[in-house]
Protein backbone atom coordinates (compact mmCIF):
# COMPACT_ATOMS: atom_id res chain seq x y z
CA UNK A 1 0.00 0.00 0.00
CA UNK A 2 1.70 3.50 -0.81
CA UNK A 3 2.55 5.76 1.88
CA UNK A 4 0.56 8.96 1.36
CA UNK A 5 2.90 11.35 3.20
CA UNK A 6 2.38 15.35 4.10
CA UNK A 7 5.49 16.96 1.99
CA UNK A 8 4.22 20.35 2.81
CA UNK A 9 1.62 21.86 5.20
CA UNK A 10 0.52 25.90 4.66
CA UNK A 11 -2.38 27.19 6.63
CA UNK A 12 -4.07 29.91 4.47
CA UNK A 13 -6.31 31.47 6.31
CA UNK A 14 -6.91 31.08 10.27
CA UNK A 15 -10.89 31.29 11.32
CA UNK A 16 -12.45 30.61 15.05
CA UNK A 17 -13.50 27.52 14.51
CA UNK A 18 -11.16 26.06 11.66
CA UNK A 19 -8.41 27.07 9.57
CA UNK A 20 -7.61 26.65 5.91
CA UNK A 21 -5.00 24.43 4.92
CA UNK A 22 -3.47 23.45 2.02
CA UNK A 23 -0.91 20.20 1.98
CA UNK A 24 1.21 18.65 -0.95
CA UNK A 25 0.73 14.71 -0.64
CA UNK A 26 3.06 12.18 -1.92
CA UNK A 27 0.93 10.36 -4.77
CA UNK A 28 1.36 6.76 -5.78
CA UNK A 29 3.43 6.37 -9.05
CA UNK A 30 5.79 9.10 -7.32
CA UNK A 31 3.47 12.45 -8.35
CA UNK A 32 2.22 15.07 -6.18
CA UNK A 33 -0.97 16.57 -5.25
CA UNK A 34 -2.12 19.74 -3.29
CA UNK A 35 -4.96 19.67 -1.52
CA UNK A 36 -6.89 22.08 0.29
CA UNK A 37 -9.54 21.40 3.92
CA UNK A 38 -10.70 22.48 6.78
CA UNK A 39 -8.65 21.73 9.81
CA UNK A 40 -11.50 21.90 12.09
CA UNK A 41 -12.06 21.67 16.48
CA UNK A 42 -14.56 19.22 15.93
CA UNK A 43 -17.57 18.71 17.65
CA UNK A 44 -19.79 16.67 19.38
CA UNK A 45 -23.76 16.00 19.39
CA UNK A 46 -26.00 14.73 22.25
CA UNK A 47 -29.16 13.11 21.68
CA UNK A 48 -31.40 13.49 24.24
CA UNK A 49 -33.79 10.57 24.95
CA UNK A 50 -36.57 11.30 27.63
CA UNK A 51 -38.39 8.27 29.74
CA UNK A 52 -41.21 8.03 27.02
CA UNK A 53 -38.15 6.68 24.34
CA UNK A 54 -38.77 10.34 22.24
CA UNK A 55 -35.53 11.91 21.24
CA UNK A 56 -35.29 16.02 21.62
CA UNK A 57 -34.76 17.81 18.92
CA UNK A 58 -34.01 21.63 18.69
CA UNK A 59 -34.47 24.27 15.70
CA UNK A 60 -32.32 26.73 14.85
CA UNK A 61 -31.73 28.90 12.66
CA UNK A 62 -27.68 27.68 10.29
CA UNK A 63 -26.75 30.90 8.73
CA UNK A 64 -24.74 28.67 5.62
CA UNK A 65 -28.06 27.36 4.23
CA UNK A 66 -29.71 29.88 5.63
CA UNK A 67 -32.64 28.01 7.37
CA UNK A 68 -33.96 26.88 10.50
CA UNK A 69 -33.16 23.48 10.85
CA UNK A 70 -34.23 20.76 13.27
CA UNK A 71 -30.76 19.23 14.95
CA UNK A 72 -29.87 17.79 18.46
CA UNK A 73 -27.83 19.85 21.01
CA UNK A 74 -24.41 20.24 19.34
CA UNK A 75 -21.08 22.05 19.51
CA UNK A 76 -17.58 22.03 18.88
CA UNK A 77 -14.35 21.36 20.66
CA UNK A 78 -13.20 24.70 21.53
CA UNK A 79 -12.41 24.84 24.92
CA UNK A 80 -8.28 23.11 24.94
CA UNK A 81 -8.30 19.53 25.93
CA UNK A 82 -12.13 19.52 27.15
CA UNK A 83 -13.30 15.63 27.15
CA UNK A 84 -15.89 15.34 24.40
CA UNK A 85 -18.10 14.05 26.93
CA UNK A 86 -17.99 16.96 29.13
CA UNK A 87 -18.29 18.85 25.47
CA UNK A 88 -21.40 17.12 25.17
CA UNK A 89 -23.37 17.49 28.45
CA UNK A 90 -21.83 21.60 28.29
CA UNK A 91 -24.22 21.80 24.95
CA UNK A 92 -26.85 19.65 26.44
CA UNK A 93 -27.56 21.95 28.84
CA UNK A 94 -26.52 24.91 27.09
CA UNK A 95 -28.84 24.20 24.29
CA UNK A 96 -31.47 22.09 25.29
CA UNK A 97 -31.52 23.12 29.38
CA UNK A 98 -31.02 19.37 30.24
CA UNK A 99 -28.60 17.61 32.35
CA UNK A 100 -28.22 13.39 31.90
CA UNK A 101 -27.23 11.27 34.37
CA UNK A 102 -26.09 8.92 32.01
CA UNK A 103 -24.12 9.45 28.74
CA UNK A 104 -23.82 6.51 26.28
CA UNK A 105 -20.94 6.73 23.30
CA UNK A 106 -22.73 6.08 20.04
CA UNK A 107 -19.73 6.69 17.65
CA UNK A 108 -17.50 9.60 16.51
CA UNK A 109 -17.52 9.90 12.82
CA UNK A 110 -15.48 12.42 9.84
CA UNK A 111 -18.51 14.96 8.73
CA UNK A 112 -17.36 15.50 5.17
CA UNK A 113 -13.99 13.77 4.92
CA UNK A 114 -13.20 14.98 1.06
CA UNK A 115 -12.85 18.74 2.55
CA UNK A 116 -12.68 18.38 6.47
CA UNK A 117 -11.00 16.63 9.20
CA UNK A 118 -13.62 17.75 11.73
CA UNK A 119 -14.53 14.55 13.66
CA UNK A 120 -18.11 14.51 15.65
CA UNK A 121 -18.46 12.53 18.48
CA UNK A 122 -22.35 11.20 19.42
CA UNK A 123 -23.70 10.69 22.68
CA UNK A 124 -26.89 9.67 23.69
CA UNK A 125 -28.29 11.25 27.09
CA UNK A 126 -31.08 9.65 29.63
CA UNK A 127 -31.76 9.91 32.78
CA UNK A 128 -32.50 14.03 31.93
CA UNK A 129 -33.44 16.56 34.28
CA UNK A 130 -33.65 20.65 34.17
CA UNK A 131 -31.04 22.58 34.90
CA UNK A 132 -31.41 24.10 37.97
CA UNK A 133 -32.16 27.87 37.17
CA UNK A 134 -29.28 29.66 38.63
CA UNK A 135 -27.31 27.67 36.04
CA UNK A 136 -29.22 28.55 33.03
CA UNK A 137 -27.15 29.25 29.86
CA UNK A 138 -27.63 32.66 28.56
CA UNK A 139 -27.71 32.10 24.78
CA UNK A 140 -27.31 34.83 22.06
CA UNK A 141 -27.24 35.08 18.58
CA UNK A 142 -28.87 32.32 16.57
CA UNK A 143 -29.28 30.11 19.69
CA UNK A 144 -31.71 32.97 21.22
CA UNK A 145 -34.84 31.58 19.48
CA UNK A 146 -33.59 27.92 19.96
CA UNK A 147 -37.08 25.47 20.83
CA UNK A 148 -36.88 22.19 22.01
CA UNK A 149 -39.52 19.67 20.99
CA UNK A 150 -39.99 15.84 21.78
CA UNK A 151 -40.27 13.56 18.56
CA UNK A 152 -41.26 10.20 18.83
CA UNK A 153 -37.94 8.07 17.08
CA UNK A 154 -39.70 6.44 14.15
CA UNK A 155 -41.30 10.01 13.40
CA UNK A 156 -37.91 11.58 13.45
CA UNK A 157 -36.35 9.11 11.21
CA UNK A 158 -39.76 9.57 8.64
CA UNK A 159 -39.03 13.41 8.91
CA UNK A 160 -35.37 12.66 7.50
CA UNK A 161 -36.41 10.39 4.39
CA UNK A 162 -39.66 13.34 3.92
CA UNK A 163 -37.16 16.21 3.59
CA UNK A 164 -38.34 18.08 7.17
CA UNK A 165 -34.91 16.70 8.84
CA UNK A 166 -31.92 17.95 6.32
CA UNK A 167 -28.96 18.24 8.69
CA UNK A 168 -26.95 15.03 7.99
CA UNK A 169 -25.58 15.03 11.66
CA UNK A 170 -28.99 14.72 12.53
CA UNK A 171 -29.58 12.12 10.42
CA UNK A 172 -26.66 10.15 11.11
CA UNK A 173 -27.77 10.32 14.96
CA UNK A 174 -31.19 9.74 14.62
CA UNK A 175 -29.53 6.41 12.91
CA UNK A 176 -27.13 5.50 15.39
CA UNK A 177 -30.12 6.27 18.05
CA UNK A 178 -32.32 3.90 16.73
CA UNK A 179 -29.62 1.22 16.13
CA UNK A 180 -28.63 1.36 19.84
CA UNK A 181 -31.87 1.34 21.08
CA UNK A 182 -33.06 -1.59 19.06
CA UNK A 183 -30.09 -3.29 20.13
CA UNK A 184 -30.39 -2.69 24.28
């Protein structure tokens, strides 16, 4: 198998969550090819799954497609060497105003490998409660309208092949969700 080595690294441009990088890569047949990414934080996603078995979704509003979207509590990695587990309960209850007493690894997975390296780890949450008020997240921004409805899991996963659910994180946990759950 050939050995596809980093000859050069540049980073073009530096942004908050990710930079822009461009590599040379030693090619098979002994050619070269430069390619450029996102050298991204990463992220995590929770999926919160109340006593009932319905998973809680949020909507929000993604400025890139310019749409509210239904998701699950996410974020990235941008506080240095925070575990992604503690990532994920932070934007649990940041975003969703839930704390879990139990947090169950479903995966971590490359978003869009061909153009990013950022890696998404999946947790599903039970065991939820409120957090308490005097720890309420003040949110901002896009997150100041966020809503937080309960969606029974078969309905979720209809919404995704119907068009309503278009974030593929979303998807792919909704998936990995039901897969677990079928299997415990």
């Amino acid at each position: 198998m050939h050995e596809y080595r980093v000859l050069d690294s540049e980073t073009i441009h530096r942004g908050w969550a990710y930079d822009l990088t461009a590599e040379t890569i030693a090619m098979p047949g002994g050619g070269t090819a430069r390619r450029e990414f996102l050298k991204h934080v990463g992220a995590v996603v929770t999926v919160p799954v109340d006593e009932q078995g319905r998973v809680g979704l949020i909507r929000q509003f993604r400025v890139p497609p310019k749409e509210l979207m239904w998701e699950f509590p996410a974020g990235l990695r941008d506080i240095e060497n925070e575990d992604p587990a503690a990532a994920a309960r932070r934007e649990l209850a940041e975003e969703a105003d839930l704390v879990a007493a139990e947090l169950v690894k479903l995966g971590e997975y490359f978003t869009t490998p061909g153009i990013s390296d950022e890696l998404i780890h999946y947790y599903l949450a039970t065991g939820l409660t409120p957090v308490p008020e005097a720890d309420l997240h003040e949110r901002t921004d896009e997150e100041t309208h966020i809503e937080l409805v309960w969606w029974d899991l078969d309905k979720a996963l209809a919404a995704v092949v119907d068009g309503e659910i278009r974030n593929g994180v979303c998807a792919l946990a909704l998936t990995l969700t039901k897969l677990h759950l079928d299997r415990n």
